[in-house]
N, C-alpha and C. Protein backbone atom coordinates (compact mmCIF):
# COMPACT_ATOMS: atom_id res chain seq x y z
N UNK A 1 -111.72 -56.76 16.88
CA UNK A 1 -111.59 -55.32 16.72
C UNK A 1 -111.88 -54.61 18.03
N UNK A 2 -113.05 -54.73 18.62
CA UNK A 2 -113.19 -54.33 19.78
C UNK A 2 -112.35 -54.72 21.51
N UNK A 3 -111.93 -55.87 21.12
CA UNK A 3 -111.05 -56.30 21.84
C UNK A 3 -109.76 -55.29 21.94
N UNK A 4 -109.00 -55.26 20.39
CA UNK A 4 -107.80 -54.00 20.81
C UNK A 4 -108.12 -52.73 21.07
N UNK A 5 -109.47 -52.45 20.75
CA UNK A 5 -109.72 -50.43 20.90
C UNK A 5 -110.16 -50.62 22.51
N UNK A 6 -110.36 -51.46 23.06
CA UNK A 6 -111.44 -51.30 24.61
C UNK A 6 -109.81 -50.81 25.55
N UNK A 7 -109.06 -51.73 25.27
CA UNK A 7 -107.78 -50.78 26.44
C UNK A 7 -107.33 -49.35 25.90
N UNK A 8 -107.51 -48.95 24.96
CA UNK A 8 -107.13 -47.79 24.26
C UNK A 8 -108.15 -46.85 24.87
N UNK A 9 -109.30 -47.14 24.81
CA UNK A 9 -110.30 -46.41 25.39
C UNK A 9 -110.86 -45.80 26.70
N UNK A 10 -109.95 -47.36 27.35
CA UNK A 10 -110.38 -46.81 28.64
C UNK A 10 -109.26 -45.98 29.21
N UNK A 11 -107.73 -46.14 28.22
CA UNK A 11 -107.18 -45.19 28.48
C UNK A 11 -107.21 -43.89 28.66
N UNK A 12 -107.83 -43.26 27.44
CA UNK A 12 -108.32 -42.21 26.80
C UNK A 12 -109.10 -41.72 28.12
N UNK A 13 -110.04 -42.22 28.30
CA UNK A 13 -111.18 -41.73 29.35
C UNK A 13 -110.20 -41.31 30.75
N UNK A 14 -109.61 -42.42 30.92
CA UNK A 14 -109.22 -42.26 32.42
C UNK A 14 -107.98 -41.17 32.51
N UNK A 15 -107.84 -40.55 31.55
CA UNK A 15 -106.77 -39.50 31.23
C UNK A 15 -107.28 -37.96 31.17
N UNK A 16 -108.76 -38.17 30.54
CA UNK A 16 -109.37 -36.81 30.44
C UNK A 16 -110.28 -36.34 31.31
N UNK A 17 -110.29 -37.33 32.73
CA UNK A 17 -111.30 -37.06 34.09
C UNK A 17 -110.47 -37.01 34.96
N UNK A 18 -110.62 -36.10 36.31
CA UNK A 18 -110.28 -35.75 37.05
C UNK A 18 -109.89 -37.16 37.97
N UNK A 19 -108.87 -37.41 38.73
CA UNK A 19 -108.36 -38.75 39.38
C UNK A 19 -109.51 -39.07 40.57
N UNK A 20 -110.42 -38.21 41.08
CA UNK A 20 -111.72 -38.89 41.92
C UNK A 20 -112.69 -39.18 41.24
N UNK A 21 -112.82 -38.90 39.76
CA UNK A 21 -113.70 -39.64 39.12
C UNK A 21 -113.29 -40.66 38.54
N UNK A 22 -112.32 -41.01 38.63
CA UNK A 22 -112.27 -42.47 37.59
C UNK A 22 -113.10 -43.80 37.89
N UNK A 23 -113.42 -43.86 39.08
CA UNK A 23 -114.37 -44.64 39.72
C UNK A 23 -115.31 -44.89 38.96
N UNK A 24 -115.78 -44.14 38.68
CA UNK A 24 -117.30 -43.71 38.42
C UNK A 24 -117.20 -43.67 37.13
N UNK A 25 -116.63 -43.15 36.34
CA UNK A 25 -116.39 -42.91 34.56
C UNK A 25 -116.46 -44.48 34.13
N UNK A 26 -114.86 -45.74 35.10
CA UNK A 26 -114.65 -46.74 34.28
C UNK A 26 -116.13 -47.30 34.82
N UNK A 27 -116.67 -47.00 35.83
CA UNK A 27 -118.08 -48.16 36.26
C UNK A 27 -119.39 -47.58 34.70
N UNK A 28 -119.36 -46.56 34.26
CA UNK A 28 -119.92 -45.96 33.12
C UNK A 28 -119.65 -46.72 31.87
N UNK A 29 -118.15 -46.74 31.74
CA UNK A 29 -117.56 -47.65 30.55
C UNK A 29 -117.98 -48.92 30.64
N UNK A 30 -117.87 -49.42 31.54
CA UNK A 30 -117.40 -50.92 31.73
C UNK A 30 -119.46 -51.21 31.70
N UNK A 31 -120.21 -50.76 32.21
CA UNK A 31 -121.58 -50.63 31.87
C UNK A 31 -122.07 -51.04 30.63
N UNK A 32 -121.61 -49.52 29.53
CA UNK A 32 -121.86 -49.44 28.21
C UNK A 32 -121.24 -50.70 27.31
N UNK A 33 -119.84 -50.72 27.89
CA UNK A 33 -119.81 -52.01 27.17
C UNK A 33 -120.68 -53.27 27.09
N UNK A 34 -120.58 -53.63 28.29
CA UNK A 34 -121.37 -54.84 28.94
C UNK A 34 -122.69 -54.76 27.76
N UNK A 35 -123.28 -53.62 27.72
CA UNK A 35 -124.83 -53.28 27.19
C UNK A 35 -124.35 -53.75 25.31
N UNK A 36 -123.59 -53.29 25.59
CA UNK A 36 -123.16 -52.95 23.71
C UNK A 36 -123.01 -54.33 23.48
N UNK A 37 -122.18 -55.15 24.16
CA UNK A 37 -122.27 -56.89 23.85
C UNK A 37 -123.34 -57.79 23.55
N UNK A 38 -124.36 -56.88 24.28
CA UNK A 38 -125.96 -57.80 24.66
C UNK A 38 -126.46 -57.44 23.17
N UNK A 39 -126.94 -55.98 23.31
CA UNK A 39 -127.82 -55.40 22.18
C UNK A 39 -126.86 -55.46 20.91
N UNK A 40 -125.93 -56.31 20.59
CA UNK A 40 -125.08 -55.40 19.41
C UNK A 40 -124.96 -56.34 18.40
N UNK A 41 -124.78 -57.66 18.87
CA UNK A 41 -125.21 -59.07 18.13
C UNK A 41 -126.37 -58.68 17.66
N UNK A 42 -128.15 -58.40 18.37
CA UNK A 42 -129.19 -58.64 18.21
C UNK A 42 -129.98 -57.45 17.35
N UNK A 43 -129.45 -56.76 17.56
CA UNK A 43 -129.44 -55.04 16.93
C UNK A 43 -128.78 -55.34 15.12
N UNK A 44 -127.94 -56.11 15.44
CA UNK A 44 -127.22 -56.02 13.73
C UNK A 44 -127.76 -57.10 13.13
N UNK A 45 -128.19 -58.45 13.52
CA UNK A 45 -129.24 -59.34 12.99
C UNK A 45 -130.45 -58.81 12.35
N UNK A 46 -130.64 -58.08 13.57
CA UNK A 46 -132.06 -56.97 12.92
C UNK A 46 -132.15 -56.30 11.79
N UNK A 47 -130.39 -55.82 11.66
CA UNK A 47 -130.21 -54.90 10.58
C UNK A 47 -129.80 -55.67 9.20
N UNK A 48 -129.61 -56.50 9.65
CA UNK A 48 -129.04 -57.21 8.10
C UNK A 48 -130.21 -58.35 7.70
N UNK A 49 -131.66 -58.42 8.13
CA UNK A 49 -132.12 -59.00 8.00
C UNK A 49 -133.32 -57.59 6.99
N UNK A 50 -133.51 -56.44 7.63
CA UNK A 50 -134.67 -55.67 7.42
C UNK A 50 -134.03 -55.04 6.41
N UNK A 51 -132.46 -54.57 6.46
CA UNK A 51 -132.17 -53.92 5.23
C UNK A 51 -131.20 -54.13 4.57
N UNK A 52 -130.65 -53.66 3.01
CA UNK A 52 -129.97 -53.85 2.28
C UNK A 52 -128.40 -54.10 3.00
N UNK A 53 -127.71 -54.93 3.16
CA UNK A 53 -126.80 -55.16 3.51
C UNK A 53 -125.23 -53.76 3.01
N UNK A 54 -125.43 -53.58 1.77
CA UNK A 54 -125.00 -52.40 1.25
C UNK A 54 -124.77 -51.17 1.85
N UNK A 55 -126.11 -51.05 2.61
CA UNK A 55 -126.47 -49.45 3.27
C UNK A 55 -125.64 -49.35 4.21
N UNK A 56 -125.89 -50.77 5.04
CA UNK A 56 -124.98 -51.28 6.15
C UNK A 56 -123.47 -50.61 6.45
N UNK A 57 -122.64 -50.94 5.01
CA UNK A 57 -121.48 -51.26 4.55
C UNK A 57 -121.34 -49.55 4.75
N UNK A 58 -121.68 -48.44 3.77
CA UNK A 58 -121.56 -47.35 3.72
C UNK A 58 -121.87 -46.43 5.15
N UNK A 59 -122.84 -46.76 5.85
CA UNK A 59 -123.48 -46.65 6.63
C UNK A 59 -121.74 -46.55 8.39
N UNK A 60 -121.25 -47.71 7.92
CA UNK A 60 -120.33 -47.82 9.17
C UNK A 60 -119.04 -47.25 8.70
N UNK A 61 -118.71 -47.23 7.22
CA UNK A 61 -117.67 -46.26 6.61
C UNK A 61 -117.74 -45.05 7.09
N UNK A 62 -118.94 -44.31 6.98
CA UNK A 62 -119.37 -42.81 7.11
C UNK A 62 -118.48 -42.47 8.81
N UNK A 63 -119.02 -43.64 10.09
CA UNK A 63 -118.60 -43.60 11.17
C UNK A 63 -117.31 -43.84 11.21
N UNK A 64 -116.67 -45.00 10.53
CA UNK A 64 -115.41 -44.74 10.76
C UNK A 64 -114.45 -44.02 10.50
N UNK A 65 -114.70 -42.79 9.31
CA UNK A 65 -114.07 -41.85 8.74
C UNK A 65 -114.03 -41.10 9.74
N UNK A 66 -115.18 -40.82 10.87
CA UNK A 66 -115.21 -39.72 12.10
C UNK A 66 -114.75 -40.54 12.88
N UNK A 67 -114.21 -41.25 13.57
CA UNK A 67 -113.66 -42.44 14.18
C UNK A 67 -112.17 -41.90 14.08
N UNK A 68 -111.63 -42.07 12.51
CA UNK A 68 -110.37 -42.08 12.22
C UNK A 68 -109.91 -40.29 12.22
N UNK A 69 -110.60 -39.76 11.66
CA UNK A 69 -110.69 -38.50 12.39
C UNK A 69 -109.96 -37.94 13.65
N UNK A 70 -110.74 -38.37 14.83
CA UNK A 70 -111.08 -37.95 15.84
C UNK A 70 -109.86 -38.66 16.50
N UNK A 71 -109.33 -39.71 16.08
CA UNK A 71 -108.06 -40.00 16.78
C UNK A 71 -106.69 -39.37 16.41
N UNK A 72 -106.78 -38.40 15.37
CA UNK A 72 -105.91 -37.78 15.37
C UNK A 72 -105.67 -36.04 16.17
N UNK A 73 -107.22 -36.00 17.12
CA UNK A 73 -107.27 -35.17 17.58
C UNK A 73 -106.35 -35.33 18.95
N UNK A 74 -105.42 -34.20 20.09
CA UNK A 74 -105.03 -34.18 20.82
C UNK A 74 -105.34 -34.22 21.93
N UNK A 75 -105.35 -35.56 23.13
CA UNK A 75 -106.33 -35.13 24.41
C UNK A 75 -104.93 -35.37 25.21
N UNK A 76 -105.22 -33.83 26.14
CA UNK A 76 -104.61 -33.77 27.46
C UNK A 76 -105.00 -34.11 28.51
N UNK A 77 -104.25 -35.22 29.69
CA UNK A 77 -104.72 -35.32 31.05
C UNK A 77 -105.55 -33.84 31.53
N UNK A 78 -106.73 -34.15 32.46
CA UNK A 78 -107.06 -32.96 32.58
C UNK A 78 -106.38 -32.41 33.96
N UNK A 79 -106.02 -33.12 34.59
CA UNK A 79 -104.75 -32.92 35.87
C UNK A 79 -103.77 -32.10 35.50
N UNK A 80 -103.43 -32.10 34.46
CA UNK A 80 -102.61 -31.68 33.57
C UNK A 80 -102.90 -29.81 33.14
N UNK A 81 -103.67 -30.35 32.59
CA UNK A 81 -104.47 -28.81 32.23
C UNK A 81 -104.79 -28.25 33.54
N UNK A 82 -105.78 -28.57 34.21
CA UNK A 82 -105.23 -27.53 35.87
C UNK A 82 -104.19 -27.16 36.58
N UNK A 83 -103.07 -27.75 36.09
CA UNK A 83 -101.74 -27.64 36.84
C UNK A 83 -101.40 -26.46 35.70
N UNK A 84 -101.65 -26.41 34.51
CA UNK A 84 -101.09 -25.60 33.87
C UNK A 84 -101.83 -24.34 33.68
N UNK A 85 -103.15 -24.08 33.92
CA UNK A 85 -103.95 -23.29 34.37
C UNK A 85 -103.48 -22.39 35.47
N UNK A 86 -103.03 -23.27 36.50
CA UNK A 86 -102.86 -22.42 38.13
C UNK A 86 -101.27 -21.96 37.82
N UNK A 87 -100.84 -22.66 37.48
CA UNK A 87 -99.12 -22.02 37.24
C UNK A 87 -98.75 -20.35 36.45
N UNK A 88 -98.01 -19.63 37.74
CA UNK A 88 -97.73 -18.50 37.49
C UNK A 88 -96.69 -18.20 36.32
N UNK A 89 -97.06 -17.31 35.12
CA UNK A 89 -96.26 -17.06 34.23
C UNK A 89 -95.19 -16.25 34.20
């Protein structure tokens, strides 16, 4: 799962920052991921050991409903949006 959303994502990002930050945004991404791999195995062991497995279940529904949501929202390059900002009407 995370495998197909990570190029989607970093699309997303590198579309809605200015072209001298992308540097710096994907070194941010590529970070968080890295982190999310470590803690995310050991974090959900935790969780399915201390609590109802159930809660779990509802618990990541709730997120993915805002997940599924939110991808139907519209993002513009922001290069984009300044060009259309400065342009005389």
């Amino acid at each position: 799962m995370v495998a197909c959303s990570r190029g989607l994502l970093i699309s997303k990002i590198t579309q809605t920052v200015k072209p001298n930050e992308m540097g710096k945004i994907n070194g941010y991404t590529t970070t968080l991921d890295s982190l999310a791999q470590i803690a995310g195995p050991i974090t959900g062991a935790l969780i399915l050991t201390v609590y109802d497995p159930s809660w779990l279940g509802v618990c990541l529904g709730l997120i993915a409903v805002v997940a599924f949501i939110m991808f139907f929202k519209k993002i513009s390059p922001i290069h984009l949006k300044e060009k259309m900002e400065h342009k005389p009407i």
